[in-house]
Protein backbone atom coordinates (compact mmCIF):
# COMPACT_ATOMS: atom_id res chain seq x y z
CA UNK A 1 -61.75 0.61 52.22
CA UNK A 2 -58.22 0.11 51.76
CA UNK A 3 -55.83 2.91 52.41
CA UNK A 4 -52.35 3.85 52.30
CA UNK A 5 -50.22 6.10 54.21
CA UNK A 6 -48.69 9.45 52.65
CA UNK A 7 -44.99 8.34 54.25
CA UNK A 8 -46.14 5.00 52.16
CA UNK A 9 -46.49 6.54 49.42
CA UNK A 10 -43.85 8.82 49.08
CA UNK A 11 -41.50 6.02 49.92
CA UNK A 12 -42.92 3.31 47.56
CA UNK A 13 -42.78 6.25 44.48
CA UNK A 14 -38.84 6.53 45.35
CA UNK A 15 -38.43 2.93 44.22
CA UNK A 16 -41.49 2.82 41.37
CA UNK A 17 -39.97 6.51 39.91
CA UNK A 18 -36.41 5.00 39.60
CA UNK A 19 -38.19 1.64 37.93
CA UNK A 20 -39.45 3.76 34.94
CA UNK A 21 -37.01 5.51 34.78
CA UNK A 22 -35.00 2.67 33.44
CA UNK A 23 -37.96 1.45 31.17
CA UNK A 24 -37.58 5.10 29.86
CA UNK A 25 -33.82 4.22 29.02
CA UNK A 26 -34.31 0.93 26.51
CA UNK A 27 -37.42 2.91 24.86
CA UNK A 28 -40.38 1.91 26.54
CA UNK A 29 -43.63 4.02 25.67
CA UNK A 30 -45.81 6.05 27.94
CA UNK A 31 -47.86 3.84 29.16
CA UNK A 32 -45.30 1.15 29.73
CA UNK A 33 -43.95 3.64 32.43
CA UNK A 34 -46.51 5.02 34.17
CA UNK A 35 -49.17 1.53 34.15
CA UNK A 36 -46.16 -0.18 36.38
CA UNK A 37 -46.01 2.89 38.59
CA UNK A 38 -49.97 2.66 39.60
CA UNK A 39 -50.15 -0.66 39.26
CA UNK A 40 -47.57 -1.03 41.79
CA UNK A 41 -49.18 1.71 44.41
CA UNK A 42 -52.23 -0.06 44.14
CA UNK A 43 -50.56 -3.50 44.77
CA UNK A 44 -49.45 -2.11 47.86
CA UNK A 45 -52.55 -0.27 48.69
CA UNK A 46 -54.26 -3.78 48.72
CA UNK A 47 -51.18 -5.05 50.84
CA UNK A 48 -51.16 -2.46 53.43
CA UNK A 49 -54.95 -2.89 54.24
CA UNK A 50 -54.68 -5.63 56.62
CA UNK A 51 -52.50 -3.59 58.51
CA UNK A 52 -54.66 -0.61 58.43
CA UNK A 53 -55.85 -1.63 62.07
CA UNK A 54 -52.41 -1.34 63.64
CA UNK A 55 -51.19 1.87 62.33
CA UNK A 56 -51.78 4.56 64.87
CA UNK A 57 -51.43 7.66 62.02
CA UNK A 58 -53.97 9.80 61.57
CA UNK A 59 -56.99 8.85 58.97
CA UNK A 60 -56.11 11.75 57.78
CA UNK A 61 -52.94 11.14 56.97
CA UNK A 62 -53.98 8.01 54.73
CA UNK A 63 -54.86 8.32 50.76
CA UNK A 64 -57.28 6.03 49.11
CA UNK A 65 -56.13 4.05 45.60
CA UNK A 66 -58.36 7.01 43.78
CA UNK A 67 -56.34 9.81 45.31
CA UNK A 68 -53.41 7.98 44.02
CA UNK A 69 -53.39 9.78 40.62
CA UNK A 70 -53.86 13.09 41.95
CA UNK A 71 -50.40 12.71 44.21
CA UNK A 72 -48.26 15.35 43.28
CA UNK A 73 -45.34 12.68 42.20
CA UNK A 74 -47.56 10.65 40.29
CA UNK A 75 -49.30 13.85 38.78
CA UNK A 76 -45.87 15.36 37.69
CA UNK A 77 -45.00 12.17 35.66
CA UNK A 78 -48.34 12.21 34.36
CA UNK A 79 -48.07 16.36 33.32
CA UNK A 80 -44.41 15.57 31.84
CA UNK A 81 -46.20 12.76 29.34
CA UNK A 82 -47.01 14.67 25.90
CA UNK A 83 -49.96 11.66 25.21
CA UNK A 84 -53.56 11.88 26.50
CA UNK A 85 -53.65 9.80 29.44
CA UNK A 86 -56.90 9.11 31.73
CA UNK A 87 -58.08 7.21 34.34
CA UNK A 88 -61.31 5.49 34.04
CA UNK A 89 -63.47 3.80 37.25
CA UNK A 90 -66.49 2.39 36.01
CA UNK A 91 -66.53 3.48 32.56
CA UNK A 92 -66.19 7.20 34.21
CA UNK A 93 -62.88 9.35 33.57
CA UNK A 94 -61.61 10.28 36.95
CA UNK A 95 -58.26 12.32 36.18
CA UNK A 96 -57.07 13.46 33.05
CA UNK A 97 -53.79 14.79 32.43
CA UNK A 98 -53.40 18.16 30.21
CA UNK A 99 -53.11 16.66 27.19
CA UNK A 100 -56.34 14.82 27.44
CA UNK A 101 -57.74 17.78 28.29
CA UNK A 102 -56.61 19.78 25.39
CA UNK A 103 -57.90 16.99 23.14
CA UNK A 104 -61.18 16.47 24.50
CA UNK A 105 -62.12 19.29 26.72
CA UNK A 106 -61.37 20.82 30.37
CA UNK A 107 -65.26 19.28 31.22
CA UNK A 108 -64.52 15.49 30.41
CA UNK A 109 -63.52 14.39 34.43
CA UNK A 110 -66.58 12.82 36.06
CA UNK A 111 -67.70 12.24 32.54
CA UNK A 112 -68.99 9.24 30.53
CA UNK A 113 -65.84 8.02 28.95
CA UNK A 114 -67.90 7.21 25.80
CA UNK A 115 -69.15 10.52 26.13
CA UNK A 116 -65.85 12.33 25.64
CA UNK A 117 -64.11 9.93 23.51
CA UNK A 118 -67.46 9.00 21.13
CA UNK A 119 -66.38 6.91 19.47
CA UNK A 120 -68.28 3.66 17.88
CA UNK A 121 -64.84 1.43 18.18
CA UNK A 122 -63.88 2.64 21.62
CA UNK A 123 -67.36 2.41 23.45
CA UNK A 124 -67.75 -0.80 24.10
CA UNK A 125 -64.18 -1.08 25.73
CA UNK A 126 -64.09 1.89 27.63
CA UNK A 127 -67.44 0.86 29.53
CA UNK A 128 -66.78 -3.52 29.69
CA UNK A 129 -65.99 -4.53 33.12
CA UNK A 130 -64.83 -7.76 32.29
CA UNK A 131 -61.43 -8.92 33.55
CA UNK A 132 -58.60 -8.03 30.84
CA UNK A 133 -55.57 -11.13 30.40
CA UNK A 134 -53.76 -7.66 28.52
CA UNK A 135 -53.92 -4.55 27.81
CA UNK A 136 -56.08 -3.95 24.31
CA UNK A 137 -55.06 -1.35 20.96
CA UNK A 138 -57.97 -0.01 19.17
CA UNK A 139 -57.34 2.66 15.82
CA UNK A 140 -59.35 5.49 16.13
CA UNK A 141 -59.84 7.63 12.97
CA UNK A 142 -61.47 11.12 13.27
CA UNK A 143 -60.63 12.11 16.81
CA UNK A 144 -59.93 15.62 17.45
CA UNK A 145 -59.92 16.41 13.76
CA UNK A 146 -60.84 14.64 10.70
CA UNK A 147 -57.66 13.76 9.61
CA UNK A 148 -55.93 12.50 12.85
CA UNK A 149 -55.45 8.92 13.49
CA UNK A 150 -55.08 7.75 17.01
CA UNK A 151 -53.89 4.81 18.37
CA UNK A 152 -55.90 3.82 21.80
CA UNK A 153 -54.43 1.44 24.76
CA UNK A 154 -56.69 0.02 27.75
CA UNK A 155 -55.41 -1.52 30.24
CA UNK A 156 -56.35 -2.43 33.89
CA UNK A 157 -54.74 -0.69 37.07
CA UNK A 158 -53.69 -3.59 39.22
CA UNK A 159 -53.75 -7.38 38.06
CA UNK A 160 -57.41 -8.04 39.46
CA UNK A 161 -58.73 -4.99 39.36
CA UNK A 162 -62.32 -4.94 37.04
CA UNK A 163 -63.22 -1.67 37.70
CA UNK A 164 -60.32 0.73 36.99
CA UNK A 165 -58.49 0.85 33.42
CA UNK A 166 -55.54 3.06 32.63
CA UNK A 167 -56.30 4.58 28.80
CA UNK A 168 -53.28 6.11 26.84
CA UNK A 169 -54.00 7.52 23.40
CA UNK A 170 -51.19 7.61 20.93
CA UNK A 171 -51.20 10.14 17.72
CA UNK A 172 -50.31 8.22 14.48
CA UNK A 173 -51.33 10.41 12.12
CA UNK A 174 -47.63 11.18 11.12
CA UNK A 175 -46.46 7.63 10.71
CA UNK A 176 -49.92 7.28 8.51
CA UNK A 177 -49.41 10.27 6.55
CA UNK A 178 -45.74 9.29 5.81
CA UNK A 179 -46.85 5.69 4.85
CA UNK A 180 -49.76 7.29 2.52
CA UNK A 181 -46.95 9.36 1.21
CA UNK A 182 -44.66 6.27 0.46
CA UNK A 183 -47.92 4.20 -1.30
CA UNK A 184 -48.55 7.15 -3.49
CA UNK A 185 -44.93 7.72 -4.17
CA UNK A 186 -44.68 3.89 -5.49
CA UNK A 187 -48.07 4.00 -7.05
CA UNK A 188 -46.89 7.36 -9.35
CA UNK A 189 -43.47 6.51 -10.30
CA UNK A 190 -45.00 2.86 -11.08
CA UNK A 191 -46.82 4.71 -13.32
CA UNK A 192 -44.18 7.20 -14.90
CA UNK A 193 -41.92 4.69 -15.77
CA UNK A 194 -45.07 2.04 -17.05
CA UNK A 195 -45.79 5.34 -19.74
CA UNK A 196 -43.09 5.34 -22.15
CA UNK A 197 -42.16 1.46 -21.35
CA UNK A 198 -45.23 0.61 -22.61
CA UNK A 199 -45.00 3.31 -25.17
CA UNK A 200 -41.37 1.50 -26.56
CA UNK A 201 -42.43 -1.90 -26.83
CA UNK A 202 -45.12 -1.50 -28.88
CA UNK A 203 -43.03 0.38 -31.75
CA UNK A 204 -40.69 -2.56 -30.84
CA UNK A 205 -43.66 -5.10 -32.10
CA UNK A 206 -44.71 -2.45 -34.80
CA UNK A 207 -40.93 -2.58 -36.04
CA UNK A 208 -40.96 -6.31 -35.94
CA UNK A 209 -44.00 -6.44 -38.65
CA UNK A 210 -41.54 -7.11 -42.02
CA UNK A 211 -43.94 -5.09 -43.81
CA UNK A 212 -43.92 -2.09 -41.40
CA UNK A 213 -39.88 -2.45 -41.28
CA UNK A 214 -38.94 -1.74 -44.93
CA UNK A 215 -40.27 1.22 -44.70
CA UNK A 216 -37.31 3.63 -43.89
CA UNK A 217 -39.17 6.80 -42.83
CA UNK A 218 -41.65 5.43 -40.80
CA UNK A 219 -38.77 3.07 -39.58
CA UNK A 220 -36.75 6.72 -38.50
CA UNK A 221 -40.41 7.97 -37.07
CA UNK A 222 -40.55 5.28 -34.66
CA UNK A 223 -37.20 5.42 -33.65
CA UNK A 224 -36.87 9.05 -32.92
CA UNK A 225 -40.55 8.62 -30.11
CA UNK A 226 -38.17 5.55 -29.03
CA UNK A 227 -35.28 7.46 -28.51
CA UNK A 228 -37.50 10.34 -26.75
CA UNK A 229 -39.46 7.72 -24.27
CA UNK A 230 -36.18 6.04 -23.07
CA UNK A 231 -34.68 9.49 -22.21
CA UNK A 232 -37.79 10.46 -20.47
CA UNK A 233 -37.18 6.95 -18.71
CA UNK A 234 -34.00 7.59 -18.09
CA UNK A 235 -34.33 11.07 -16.66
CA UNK A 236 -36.37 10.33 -13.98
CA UNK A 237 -34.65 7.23 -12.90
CA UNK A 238 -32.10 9.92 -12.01
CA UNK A 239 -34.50 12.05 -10.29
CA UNK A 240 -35.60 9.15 -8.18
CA UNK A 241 -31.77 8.28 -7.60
CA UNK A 242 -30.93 11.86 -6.91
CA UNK A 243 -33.83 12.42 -4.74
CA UNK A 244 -33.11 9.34 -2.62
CA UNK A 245 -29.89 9.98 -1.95
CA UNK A 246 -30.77 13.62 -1.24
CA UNK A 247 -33.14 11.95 1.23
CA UNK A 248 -30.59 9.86 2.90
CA UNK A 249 -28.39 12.46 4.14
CA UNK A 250 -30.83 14.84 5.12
CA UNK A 251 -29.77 14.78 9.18
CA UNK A 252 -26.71 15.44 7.86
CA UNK A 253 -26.38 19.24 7.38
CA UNK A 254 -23.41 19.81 4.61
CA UNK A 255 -19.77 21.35 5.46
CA UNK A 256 -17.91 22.80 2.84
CA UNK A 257 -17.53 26.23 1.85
CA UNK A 258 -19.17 26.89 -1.14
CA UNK A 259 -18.31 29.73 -3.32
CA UNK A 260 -21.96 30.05 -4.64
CA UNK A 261 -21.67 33.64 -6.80
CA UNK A 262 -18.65 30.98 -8.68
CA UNK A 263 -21.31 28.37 -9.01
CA UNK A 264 -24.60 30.29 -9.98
CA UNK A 265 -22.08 32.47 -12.75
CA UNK A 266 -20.96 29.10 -13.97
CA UNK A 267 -24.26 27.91 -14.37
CA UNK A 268 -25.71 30.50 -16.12
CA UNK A 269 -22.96 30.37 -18.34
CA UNK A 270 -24.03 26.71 -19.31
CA UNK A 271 -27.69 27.91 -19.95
CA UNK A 272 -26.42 30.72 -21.89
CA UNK A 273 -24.67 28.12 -24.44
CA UNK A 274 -26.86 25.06 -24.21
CA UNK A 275 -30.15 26.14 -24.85
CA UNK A 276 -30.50 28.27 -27.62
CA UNK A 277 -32.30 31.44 -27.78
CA UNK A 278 -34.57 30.61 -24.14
CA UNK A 279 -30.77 29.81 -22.95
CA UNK A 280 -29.84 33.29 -24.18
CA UNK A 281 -32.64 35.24 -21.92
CA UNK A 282 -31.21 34.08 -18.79
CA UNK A 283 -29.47 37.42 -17.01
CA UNK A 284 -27.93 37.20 -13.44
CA UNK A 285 -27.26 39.82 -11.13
CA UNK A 286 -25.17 39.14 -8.33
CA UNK A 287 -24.07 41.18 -5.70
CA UNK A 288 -20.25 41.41 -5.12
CA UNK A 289 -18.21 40.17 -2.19
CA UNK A 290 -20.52 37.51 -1.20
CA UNK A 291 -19.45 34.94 1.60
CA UNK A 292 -19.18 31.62 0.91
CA UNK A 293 -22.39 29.57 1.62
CA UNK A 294 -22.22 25.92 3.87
CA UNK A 295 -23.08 23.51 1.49
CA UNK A 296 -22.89 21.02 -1.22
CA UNK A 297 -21.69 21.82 -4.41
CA UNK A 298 -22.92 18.74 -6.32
CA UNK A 299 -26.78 19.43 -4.83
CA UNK A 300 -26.14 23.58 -5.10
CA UNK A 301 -25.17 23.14 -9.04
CA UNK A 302 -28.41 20.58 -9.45
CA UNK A 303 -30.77 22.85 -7.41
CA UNK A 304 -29.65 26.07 -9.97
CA UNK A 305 -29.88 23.79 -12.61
CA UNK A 306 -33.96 22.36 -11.77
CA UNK A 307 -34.56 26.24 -11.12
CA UNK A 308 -33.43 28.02 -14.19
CA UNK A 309 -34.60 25.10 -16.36
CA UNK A 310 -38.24 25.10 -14.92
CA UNK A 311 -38.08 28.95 -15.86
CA UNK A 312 -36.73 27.94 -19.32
CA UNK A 313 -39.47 24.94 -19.87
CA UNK A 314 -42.52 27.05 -18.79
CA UNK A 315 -41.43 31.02 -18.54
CA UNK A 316 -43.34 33.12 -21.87
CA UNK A 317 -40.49 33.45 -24.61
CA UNK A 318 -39.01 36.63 -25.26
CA UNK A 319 -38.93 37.85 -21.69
CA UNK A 320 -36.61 37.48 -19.39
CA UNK A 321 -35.22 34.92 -16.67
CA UNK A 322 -33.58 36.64 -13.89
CA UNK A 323 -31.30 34.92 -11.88
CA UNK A 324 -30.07 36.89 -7.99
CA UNK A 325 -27.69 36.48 -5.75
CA UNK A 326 -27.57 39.09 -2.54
CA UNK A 327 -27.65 39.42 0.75
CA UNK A 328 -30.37 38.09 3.08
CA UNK A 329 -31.73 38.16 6.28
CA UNK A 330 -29.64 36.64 9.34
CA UNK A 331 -26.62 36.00 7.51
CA UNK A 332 -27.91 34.20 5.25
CA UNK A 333 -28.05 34.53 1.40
CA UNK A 334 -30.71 35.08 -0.86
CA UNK A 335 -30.92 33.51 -4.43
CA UNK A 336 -33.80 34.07 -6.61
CA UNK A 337 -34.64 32.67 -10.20
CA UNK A 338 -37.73 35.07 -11.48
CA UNK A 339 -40.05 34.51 -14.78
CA UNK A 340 -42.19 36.18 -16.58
CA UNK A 341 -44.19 33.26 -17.63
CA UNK A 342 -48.15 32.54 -16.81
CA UNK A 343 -47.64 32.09 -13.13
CA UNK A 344 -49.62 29.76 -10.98
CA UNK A 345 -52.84 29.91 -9.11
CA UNK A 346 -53.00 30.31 -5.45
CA UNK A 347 -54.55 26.44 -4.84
CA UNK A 348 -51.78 25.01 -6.47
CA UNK A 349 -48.76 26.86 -4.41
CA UNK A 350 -48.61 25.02 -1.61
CA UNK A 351 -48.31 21.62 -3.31
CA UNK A 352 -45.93 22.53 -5.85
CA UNK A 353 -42.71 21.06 -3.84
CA UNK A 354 -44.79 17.66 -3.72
CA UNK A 355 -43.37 14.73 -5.79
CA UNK A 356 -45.51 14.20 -9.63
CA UNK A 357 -47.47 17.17 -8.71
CA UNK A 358 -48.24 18.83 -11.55
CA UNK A 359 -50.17 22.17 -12.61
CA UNK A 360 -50.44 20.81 -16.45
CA UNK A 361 -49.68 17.20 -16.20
CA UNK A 362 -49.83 17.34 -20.21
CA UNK A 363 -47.63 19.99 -21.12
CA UNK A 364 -45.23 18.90 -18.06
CA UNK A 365 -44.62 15.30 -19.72
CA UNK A 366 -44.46 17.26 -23.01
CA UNK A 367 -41.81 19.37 -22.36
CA UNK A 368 -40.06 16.15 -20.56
CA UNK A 369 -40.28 17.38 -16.66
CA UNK A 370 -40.77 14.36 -14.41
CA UNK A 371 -42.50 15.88 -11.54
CA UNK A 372 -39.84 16.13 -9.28
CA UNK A 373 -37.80 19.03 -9.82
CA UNK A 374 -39.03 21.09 -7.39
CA UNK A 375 -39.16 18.07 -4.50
CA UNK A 376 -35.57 18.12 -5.36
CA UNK A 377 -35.14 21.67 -4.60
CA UNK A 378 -36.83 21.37 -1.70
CA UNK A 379 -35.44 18.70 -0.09
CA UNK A 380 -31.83 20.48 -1.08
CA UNK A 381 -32.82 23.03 0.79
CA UNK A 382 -33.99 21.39 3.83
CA UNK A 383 -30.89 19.04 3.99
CA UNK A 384 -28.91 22.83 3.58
CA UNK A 385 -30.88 24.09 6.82
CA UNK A 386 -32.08 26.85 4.28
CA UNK A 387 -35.73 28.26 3.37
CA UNK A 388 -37.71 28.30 0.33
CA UNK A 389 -40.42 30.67 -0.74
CA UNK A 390 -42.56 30.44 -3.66
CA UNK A 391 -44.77 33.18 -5.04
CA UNK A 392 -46.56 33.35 -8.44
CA UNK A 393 -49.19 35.55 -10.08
CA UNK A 394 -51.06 34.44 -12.88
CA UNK A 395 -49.81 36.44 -15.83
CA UNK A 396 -47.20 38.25 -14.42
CA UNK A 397 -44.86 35.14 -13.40
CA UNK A 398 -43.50 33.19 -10.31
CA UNK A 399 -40.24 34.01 -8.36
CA UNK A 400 -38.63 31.08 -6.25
CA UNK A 401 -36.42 32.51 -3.41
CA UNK A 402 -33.88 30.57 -0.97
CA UNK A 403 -32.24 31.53 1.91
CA UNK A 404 -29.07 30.08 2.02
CA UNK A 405 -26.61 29.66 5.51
CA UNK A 406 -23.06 31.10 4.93
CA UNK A 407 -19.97 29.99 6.38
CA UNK A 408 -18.83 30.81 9.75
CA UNK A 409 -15.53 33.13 9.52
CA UNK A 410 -14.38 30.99 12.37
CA UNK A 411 -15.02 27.59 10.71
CA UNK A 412 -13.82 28.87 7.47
CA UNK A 413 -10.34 30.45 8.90
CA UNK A 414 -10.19 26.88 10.70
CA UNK A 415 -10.81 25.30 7.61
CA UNK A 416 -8.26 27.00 5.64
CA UNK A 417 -5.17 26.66 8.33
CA UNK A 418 -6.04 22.73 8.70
């Protein structure tokens, strides 16, 4: 059999280490590092057996290409790879690294590889023996849980080798959840916006019919569900603007000291004169000598705003909207807008923050929300580096709390002498 000595080893690892390390630098994946790094021991396993006869080292001393994987250089690149990796001889899994293990079991070396992976798309592969030209991607949906989505690579150890395959399994179920995400975000506002556009152009045609246009009243009918359709239009073209630009500068935590008792009094103040007798219900109390908060004013004063009019579109009328401002935990501080409306069933909390989710898709277009008010606020918040809690009982009301970072007294007294 052919063999290789440790000092071999340890001395061809030197040079094979360093290599992936520089395929680590221009973003190579997993595999891409460590396939190189066995592919090149055994290369010079195969190279070093026709001098196997002239060494005078122990036996001992020598490891065979199957021991390669367990050597403790080898085995610490392996352990430092976050993937499932495996070795497979003969349709068998060999080694495992602790990932692998973790996904399919402690018990899966010396087993089956179709046994521990079962699956219909992989089995086939995983047991072939035929020579491979490259290495081969397979999707796997289902492994490990029912909603994961891995991505599985085979490829051989060594350019002629038929018996040995190196398999890497790659979890995609992010990138697919965020593309699902981006289908049904197109698919829904597709369909917002297709609504009241199709709603306008038909009392366009209706208004075109000389008979149906002489008639004034009917005329002013039209008009005014016109009128109310293109605003609906218009308002959540603005969401979708505000909500991608919210998006865009998300890694980019805001800077300025805002004054945010200033901002939540002014705010209040606009409710208070804007919207009637609902407006008229809002109350604040807000506790005094608050630091300033790290933020954006602009996305602050639109967050308040999405808030306290949710509370004023669906909170019961004749109670109250409560609007605090104190201190919270960790330096932070705490706003809260409070209702006493009809509150919200525990099924529906955790998808509220999702964008066109609705709990009454009905009254919601009714009362002219677009179904992203609350993605709003909750991408604000994220982009702030703040928290947001959400709790509801049915009949009693719902109560949306935010933790909010202050200001730094350092950075602020910076601020103020630059």
């Amino acid at each position: 059999m052919n063999r290789l000595t440790a000092s071999q080893i340890t001395a061809s690892l030197a040079v094979l280490l360093l290599a992936s390390g520089g395929a680590l630098m221009i973003g190579a994946g997993p595999l891409d590092i460590v396939l190189p790094v066995l592919a090149g021991l055994a290369v010079l396993v195969i190279a070093a057996g026709g001098e196997q006869e002239q060494t005078e080292e122990s036996p001992a001393a020598a490891l065979e290409i199957t021991d390669i994987f367990a050597h403790p250089a080898v085995r610490g690149l392996l352990e430092g790879i976050s993937d499932p990796l495996m070795l497979i001889e003969r349709g068998r899994i060999i080694a495992a690294n602790r990932a692998a293990l973790r996904l399919l079991g402690a018990h899966i070396e010396g087993e089956d590889a179709r046994i521990a992976i079962r699956h219909p798309a992989a089995a086939e592969r995983l047991a072939s023996l035929a020579p491979m030209a490259e290495p081969v991607m397979i999707e796997l949906v289902g492994l490990g849980t029912r909603e994961q989505r891995w991505q599985m690579r085979i490829a051989p150890v060594g350019e002629d080798d038929h018996v040995r395959r190196l398999v890497h399994l790659a979890d995609h179920s992010g990138a697919h959840a965020a593309e699902k995400m981006r289908v049904d975000f197109v698919a829904n506002a597709s369909h917002e916006l297709r609504t009241p556009l199709a709603g306008i152009l038909g009392f366009i045609e209706t208004l075109a019919d000389p008979d149906l246009g002489k008639d004034d009243e009917t005329r002013q009918r039209f008009l005014k569900i016109m009128d109310g359709e293109a605003r609906r239009m218009q308002r959540l073209i603005d969401d979708l603007i505000s909500l991608s630009r919210i998006e865009a500068e998300k890694y980019r935590a805001p800077d300025s000291a805002v004054d945010l008792s200033g901002l939540v009094a002014e705010v209040v103040g606009v409710f208070r004169t804007s919207h009637g007798e609902r407006g008229r219900e809002v109350e604040m109390d807000i506790a005094p000598d608050l630091p300033d908060v790290q933020g954006d004013r602009a996305q602050l004063s639109q967050l308040l705003h999405n808030l306290i009019g949710n509370s004023v579109k669906y909170g019961k009328a004749g109670t109250p909207i409560r609007v605090t401002l104190n201190d919270g935990p960790s330096g932070m501080t705490r706003l809260t807008v409070a209702d006493e409306g009809e509150g919200i069933g525990p099924d529906h909390l955790p998808r509220l923050t999702e964008r066109f989710y609705r709990v009454d898709s009905g009254r919601s277009r009714a009362i002219g929300g677009t179904g992203l008010g609350l993605a709003i606020v909750k991408h604000i918040v994220e982009r702030h580096r703040g928290r947001l809690d959400i709790a509801s009982a049915l009949g009693k009301g719902t109560a949306i709390s935010i933790l909010l970072p202050r200001v730094v007294v350092e950075e602020k007294a910076l601020a103020a002498k630059a």
